[in-house]
PDB file of N, CA and C in Angstrom:
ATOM      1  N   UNK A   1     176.230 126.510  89.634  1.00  0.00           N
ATOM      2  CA  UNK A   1     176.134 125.195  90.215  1.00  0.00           C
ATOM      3  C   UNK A   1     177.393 124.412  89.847  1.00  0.00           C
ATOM      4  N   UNK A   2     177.534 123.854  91.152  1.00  0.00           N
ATOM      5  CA  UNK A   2     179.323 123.049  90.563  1.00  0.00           C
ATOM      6  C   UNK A   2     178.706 121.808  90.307  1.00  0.00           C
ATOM      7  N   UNK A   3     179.083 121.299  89.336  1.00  0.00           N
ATOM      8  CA  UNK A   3     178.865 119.752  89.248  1.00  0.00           C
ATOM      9  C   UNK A   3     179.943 118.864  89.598  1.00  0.00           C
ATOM     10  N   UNK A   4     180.193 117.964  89.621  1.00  0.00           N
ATOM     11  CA  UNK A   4     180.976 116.975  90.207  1.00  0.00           C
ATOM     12  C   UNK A   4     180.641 115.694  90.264  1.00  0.00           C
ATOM     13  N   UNK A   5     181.557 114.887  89.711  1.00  0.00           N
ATOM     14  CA  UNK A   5     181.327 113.427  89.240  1.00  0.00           C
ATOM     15  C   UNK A   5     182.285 112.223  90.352  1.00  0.00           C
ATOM     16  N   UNK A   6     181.379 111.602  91.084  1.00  0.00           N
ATOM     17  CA  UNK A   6     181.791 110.900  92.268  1.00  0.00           C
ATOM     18  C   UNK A   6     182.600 109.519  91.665  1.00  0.00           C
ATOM     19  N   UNK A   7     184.192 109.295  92.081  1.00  0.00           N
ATOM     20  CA  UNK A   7     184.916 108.496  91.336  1.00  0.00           C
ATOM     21  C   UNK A   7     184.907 107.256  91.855  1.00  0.00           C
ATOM     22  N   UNK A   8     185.748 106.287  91.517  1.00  0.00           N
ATOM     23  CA  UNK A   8     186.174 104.722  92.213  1.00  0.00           C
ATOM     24  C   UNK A   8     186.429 104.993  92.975  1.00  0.00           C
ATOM     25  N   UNK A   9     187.783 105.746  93.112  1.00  0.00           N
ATOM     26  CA  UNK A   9     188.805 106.334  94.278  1.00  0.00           C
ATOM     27  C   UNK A   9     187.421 106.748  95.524  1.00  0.00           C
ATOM     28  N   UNK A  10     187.197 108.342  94.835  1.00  0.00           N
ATOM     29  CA  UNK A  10     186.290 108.461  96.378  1.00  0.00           C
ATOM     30  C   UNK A  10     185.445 107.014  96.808  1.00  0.00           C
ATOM     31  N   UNK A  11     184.560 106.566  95.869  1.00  0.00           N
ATOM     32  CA  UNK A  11     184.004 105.423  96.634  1.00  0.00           C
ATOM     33  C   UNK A  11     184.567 104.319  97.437  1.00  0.00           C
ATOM     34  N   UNK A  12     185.743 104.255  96.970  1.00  0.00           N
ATOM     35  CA  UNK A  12     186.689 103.299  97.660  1.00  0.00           C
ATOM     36  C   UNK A  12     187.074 103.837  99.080  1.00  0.00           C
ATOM     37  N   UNK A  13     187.217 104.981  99.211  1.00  0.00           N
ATOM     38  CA  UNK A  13     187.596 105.979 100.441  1.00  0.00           C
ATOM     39  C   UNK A  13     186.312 106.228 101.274  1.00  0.00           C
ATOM     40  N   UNK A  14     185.360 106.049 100.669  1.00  0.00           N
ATOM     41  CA  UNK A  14     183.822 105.706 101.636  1.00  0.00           C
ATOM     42  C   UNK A  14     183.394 104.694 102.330  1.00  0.00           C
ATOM     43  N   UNK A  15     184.371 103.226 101.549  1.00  0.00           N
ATOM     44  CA  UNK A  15     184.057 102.277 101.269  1.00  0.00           C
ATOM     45  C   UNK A  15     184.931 102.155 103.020  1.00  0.00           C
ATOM     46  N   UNK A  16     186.183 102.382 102.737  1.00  0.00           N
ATOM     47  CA  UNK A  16     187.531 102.469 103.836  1.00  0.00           C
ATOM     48  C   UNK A  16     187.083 102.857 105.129  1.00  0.00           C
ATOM     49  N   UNK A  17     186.283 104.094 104.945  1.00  0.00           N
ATOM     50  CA  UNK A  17     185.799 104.797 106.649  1.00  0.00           C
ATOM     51  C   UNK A  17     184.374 104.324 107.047  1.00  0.00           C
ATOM     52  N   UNK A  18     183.620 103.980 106.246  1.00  0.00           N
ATOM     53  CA  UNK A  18     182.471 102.661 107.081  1.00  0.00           C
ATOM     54  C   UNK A  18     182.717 101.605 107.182  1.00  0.00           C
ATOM     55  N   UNK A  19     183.560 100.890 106.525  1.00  0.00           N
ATOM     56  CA  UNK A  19     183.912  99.425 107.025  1.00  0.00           C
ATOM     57  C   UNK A  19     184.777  99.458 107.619  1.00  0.00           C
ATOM     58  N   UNK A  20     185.876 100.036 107.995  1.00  0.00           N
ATOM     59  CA  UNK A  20     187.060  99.829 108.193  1.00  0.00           C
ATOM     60  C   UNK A  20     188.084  99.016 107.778  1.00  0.00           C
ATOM     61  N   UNK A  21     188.148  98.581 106.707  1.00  0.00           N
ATOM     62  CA  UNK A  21     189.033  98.011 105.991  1.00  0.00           C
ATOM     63  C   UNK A  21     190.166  98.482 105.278  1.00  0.00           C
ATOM     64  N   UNK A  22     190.932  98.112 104.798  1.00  0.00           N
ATOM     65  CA  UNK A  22     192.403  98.993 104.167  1.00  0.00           C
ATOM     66  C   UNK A  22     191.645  99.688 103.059  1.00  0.00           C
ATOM     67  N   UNK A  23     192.827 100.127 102.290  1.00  0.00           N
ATOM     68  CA  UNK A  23     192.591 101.228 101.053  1.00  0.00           C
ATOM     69  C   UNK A  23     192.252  99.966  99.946  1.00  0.00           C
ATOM     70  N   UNK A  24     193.380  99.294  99.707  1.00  0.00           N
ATOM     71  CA  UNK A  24     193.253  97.887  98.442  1.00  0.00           C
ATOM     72  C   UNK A  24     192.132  97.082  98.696  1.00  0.00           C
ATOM     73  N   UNK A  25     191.373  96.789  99.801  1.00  0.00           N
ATOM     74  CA  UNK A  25     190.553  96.162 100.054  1.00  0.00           C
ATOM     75  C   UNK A  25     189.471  96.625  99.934  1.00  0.00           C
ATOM     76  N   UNK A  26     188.932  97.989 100.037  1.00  0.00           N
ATOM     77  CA  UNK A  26     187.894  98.466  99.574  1.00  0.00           C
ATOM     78  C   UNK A  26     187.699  99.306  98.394  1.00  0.00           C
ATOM     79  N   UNK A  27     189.194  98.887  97.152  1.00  0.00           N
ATOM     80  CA  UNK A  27     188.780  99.108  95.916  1.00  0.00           C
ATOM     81  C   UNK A  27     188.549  97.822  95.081  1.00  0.00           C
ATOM     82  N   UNK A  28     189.215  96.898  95.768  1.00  0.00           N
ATOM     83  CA  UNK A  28     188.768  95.673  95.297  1.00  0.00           C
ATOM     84  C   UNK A  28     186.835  95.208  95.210  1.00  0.00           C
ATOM     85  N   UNK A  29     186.609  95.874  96.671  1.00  0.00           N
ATOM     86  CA  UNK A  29     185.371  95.558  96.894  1.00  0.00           C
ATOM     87  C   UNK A  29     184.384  96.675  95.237  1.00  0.00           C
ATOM     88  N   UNK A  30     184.824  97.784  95.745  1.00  0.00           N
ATOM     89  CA  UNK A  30     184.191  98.796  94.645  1.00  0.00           C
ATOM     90  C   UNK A  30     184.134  97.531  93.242  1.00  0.00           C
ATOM     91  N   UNK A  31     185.755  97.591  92.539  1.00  0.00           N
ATOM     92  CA  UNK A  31     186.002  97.108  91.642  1.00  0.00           C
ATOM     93  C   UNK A  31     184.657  95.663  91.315  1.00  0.00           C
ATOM     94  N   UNK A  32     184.660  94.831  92.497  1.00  0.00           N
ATOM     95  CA  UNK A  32     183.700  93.923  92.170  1.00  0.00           C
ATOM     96  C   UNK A  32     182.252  94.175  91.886  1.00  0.00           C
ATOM     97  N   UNK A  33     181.625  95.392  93.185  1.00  0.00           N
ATOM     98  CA  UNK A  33     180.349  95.698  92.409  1.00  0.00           C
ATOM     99  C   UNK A  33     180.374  95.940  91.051  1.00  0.00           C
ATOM    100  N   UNK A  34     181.398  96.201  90.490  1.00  0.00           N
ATOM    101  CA  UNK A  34     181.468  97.226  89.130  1.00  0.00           C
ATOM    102  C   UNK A  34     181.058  95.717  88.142  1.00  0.00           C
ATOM    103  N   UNK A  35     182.187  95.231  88.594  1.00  0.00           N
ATOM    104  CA  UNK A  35     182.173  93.874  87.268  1.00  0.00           C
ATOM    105  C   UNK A  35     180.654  93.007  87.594  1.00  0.00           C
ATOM    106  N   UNK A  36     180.169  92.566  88.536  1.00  0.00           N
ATOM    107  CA  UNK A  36     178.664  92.075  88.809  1.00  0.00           C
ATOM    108  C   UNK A  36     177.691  92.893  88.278  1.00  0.00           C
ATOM    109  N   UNK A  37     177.903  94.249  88.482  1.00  0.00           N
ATOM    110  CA  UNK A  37     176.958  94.796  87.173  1.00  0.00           C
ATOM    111  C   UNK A  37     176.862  95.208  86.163  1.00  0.00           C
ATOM    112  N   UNK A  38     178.100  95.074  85.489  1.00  0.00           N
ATOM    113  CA  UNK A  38     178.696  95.369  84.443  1.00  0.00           C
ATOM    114  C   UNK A  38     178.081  93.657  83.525  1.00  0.00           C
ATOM    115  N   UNK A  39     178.672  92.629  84.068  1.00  0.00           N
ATOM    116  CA  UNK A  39     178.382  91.043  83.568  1.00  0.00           C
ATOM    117  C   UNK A  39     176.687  91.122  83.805  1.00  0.00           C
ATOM    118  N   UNK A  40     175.729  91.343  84.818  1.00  0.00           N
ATOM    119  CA  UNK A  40     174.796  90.843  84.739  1.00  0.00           C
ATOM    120  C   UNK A  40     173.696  91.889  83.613  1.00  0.00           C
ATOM    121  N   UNK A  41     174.341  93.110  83.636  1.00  0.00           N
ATOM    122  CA  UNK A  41     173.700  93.559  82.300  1.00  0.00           C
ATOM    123  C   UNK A  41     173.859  93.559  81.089  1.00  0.00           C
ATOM    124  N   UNK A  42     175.110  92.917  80.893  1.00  0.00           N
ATOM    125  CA  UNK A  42     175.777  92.033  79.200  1.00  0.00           C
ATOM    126  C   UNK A  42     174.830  91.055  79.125  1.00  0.00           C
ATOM    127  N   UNK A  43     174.494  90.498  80.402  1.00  0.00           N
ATOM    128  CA  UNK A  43     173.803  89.172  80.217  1.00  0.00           C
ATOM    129  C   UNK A  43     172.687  89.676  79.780  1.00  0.00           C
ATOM    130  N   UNK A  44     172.083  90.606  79.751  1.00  0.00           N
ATOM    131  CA  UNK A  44     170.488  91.174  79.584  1.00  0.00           C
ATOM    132  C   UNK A  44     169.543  91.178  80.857  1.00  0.00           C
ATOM    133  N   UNK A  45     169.871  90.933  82.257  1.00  0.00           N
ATOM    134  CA  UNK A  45     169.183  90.893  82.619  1.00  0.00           C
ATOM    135  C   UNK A  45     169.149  92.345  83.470  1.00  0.00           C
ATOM    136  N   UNK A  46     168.128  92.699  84.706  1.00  0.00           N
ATOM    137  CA  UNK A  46     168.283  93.930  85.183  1.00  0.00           C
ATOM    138  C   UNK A  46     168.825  93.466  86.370  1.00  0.00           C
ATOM    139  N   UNK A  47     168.856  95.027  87.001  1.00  0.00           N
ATOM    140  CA  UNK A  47     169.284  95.016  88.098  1.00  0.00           C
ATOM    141  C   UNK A  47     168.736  95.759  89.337  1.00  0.00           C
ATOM    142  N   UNK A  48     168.182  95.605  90.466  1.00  0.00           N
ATOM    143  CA  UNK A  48     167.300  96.209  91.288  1.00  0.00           C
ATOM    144  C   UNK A  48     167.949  96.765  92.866  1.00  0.00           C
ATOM    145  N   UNK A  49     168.225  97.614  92.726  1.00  0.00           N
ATOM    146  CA  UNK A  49     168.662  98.134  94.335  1.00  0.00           C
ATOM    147  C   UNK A  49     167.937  98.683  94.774  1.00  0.00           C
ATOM    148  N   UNK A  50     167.635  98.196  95.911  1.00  0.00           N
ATOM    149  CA  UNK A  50     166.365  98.950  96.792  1.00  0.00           C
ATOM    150  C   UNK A  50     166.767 100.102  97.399  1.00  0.00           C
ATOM    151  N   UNK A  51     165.470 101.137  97.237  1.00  0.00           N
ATOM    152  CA  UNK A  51     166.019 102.094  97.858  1.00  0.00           C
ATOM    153  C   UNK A  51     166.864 102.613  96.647  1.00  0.00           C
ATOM    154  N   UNK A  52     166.981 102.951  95.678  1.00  0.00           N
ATOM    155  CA  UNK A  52     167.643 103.336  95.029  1.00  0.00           C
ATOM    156  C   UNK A  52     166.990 103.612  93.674  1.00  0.00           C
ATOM    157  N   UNK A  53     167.271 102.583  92.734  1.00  0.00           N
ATOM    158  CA  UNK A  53     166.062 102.104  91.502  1.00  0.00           C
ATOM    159  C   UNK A  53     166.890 100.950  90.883  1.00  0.00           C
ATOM    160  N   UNK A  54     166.101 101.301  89.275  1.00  0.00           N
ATOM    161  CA  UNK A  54     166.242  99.655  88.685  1.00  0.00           C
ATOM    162  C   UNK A  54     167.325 100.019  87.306  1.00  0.00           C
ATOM    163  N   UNK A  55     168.137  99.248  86.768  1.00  0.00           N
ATOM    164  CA  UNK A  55     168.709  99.362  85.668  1.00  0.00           C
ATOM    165  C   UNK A  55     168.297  98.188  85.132  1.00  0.00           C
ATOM    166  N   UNK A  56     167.774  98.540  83.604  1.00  0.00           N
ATOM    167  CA  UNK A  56     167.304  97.237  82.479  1.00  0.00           C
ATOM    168  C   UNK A  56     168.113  97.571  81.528  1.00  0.00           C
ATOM    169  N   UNK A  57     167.859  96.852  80.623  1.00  0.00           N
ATOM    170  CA  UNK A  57     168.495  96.715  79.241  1.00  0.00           C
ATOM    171  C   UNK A  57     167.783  96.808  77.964  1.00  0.00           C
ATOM    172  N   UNK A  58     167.492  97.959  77.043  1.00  0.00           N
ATOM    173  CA  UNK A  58     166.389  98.137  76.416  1.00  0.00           C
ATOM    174  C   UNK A  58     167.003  97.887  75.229  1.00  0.00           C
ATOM    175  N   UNK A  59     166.139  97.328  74.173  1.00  0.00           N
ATOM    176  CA  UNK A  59     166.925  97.214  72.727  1.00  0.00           C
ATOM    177  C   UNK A  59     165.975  98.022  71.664  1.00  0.00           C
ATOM    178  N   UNK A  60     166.905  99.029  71.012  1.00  0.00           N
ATOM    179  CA  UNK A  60     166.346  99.926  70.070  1.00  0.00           C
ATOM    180  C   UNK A  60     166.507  99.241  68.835  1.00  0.00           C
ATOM    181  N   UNK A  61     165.181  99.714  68.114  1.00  0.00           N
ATOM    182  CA  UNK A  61     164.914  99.213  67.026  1.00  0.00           C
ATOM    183  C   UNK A  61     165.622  99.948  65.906  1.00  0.00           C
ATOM    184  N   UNK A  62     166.347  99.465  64.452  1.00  0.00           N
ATOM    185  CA  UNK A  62     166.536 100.742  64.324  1.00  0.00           C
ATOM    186  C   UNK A  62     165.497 101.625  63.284  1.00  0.00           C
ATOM    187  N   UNK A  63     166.460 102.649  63.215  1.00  0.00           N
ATOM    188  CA  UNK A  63     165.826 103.927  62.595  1.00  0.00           C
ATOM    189  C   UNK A  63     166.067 104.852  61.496  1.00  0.00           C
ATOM    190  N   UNK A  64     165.794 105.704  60.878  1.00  0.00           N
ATOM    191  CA  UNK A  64     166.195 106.923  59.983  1.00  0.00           C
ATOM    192  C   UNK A  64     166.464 107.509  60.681  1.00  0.00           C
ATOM    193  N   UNK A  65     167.886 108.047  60.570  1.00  0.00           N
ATOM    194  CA  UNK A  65     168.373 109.699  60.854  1.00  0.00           C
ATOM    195  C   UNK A  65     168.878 110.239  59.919  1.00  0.00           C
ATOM    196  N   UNK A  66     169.701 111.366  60.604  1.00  0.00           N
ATOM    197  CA  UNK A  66     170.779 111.935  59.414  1.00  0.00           C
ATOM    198  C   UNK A  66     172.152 112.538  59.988  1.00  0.00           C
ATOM    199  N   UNK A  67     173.175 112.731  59.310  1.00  0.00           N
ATOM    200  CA  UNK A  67     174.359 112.815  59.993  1.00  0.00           C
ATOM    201  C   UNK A  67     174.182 114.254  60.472  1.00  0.00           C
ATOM    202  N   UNK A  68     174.472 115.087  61.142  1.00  0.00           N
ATOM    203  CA  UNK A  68     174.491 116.180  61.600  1.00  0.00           C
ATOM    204  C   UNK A  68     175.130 117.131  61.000  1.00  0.00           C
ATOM    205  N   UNK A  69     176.688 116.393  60.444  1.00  0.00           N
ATOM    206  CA  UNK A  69     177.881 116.896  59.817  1.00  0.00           C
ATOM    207  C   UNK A  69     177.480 117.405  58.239  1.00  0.00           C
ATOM    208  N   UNK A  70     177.097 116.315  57.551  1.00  0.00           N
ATOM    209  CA  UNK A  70     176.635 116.384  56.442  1.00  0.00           C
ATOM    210  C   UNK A  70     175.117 116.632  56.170  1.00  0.00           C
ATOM    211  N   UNK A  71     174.093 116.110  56.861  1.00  0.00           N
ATOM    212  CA  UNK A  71     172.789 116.610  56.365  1.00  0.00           C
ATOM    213  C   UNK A  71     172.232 115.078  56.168  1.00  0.00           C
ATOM    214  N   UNK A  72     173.345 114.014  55.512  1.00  0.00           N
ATOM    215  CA  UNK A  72     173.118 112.778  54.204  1.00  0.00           C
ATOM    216  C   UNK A  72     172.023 112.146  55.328  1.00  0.00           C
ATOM    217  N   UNK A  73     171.184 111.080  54.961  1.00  0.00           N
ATOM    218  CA  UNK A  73     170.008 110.658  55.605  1.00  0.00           C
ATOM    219  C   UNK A  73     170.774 108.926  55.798  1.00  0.00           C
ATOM    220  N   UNK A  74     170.300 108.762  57.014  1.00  0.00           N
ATOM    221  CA  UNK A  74     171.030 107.339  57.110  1.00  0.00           C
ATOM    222  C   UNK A  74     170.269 106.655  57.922  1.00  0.00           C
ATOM    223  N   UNK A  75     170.987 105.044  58.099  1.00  0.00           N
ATOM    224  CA  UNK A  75     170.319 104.017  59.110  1.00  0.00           C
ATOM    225  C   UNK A  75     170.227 104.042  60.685  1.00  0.00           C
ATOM    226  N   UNK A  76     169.960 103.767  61.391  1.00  0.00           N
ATOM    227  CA  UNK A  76     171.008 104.016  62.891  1.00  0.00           C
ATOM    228  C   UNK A  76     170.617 102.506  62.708  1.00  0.00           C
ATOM    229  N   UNK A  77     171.706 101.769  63.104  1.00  0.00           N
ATOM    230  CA  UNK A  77     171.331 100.276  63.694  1.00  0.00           C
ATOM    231  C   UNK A  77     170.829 100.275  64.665  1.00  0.00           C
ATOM    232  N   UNK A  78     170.447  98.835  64.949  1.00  0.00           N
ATOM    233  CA  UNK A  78     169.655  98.282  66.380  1.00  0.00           C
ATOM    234  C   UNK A  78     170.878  98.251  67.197  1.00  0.00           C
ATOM    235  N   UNK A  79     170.475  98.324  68.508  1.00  0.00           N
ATOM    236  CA  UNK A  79     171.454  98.692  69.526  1.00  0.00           C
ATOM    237  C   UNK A  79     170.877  98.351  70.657  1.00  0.00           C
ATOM    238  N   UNK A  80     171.372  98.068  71.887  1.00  0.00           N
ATOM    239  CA  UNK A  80     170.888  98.159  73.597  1.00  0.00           C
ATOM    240  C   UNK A  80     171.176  99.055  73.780  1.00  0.00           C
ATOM    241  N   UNK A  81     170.861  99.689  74.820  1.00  0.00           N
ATOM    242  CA  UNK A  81     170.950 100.573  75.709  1.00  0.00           C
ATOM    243  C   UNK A  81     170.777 100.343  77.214  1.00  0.00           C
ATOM    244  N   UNK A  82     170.788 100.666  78.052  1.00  0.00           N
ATOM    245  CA  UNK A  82     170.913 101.279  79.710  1.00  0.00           C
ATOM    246  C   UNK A  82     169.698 102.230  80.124  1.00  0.00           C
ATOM    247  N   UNK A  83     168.933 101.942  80.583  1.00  0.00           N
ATOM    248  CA  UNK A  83     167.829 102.406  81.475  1.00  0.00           C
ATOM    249  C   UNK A  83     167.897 102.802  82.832  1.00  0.00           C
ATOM    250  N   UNK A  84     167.733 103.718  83.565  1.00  0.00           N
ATOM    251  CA  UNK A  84     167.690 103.805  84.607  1.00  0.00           C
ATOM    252  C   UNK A  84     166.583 104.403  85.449  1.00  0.00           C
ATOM    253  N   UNK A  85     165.493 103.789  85.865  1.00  0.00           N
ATOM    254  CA  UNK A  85     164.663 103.956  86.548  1.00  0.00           C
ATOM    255  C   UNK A  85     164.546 104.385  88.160  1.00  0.00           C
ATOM    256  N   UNK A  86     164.352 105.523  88.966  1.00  0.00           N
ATOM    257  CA  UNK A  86     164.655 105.953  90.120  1.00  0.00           C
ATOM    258  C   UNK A  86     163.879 105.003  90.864  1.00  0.00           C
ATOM    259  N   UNK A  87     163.809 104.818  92.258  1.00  0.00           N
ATOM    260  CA  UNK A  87     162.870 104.106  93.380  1.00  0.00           C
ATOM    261  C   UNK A  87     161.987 105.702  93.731  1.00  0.00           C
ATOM    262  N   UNK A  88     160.913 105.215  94.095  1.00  0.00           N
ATOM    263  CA  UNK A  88     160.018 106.581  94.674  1.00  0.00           C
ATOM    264  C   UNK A  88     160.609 107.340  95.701  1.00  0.00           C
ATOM    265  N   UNK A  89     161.330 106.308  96.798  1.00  0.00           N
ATOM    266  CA  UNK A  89     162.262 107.211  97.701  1.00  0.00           C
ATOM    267  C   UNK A  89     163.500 107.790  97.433  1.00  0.00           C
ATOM    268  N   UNK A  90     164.376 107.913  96.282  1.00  0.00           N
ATOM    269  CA  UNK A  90     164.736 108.768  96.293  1.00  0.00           C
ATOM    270  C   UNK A  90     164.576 109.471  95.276  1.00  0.00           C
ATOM    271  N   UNK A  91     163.637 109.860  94.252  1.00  0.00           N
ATOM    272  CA  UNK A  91     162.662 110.928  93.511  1.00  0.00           C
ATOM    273  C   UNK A  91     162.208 111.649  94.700  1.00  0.00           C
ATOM    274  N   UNK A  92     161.540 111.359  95.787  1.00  0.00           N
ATOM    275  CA  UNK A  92     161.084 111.941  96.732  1.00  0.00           C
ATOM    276  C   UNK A  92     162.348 112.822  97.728  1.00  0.00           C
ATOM    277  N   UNK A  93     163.252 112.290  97.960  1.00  0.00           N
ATOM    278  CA  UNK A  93     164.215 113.550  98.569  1.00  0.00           C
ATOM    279  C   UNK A  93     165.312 114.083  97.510  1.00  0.00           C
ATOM    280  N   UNK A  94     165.369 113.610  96.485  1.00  0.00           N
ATOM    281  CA  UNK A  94     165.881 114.763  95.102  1.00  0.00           C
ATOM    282  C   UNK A  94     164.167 115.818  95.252  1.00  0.00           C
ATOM    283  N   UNK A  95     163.226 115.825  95.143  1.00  0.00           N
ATOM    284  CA  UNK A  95     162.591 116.965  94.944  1.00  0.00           C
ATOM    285  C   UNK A  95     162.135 117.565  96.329  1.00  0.00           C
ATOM    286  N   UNK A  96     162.912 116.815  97.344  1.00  0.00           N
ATOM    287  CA  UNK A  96     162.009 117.458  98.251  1.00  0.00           C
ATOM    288  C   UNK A  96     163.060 119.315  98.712  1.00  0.00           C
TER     289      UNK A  96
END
C-alpha cells in the first residue's frame, strides 16, 4: 500500500482548477483556512465541517509514565491535545 500525504501545494493546485483562480491566490486562500483553524483551536474552541467531522480540544490530565530510554518512572504533564472525530458520512464511504 503506497501511502501518501496530501500537501499545501497540491491543495492549492485543487484549489486553482475548481475555482479558477491564479496559483498565489489559491495558496493564499489554503494558507487562510490553515491560520482560522489553527487560531480558533488555540482559542479552545472546536471546529465542525459538515460532511466531514469535528476537531475539539481535549486537555489531559497528567500522569505516571516512564522514559522508554531509561526505564526511570516519571510525570507526564497536563497538556491539550487535538481530537478528531469523523461525520457518519464519511466513516460510511471509508468502509464502504
Amino acid at each position: 500500500m503506497n501511502k501518501k500525504n496530501v500537501t499545501r501545494k497540491e491543495l492549492a493546485l485543487s484549489v486553482t482548477a475548481k475555482l479558477s483562480v491564479s496559483h498565489r491566490n489559491a495558496a493564499e486562500i489554503v494558507d487562510t483556512v490553515f491560520a482560522t483553524l489553527k487560531s480558533t483551536l488555540v482559542n479552545g474552541e472546536s471546529i465542525k465541517l459538515v460532511q466531514f467531522g469535528t476537531l475539539n480540544v481535549r486537555d489531559k490530565t497528567p500522569r505516571r509514565g516512564r522514559n522508554p530510554k531509561t526505564g526511570e518512572s516519571m510525570t507526564i504533564a497536563k497538556r491539550q491535545m487535538i481530537t478528531f472525530r469523523p461525520s457518519r458520512q464519511l466513516r460510511e464511504r471509508l468502509n464502504a
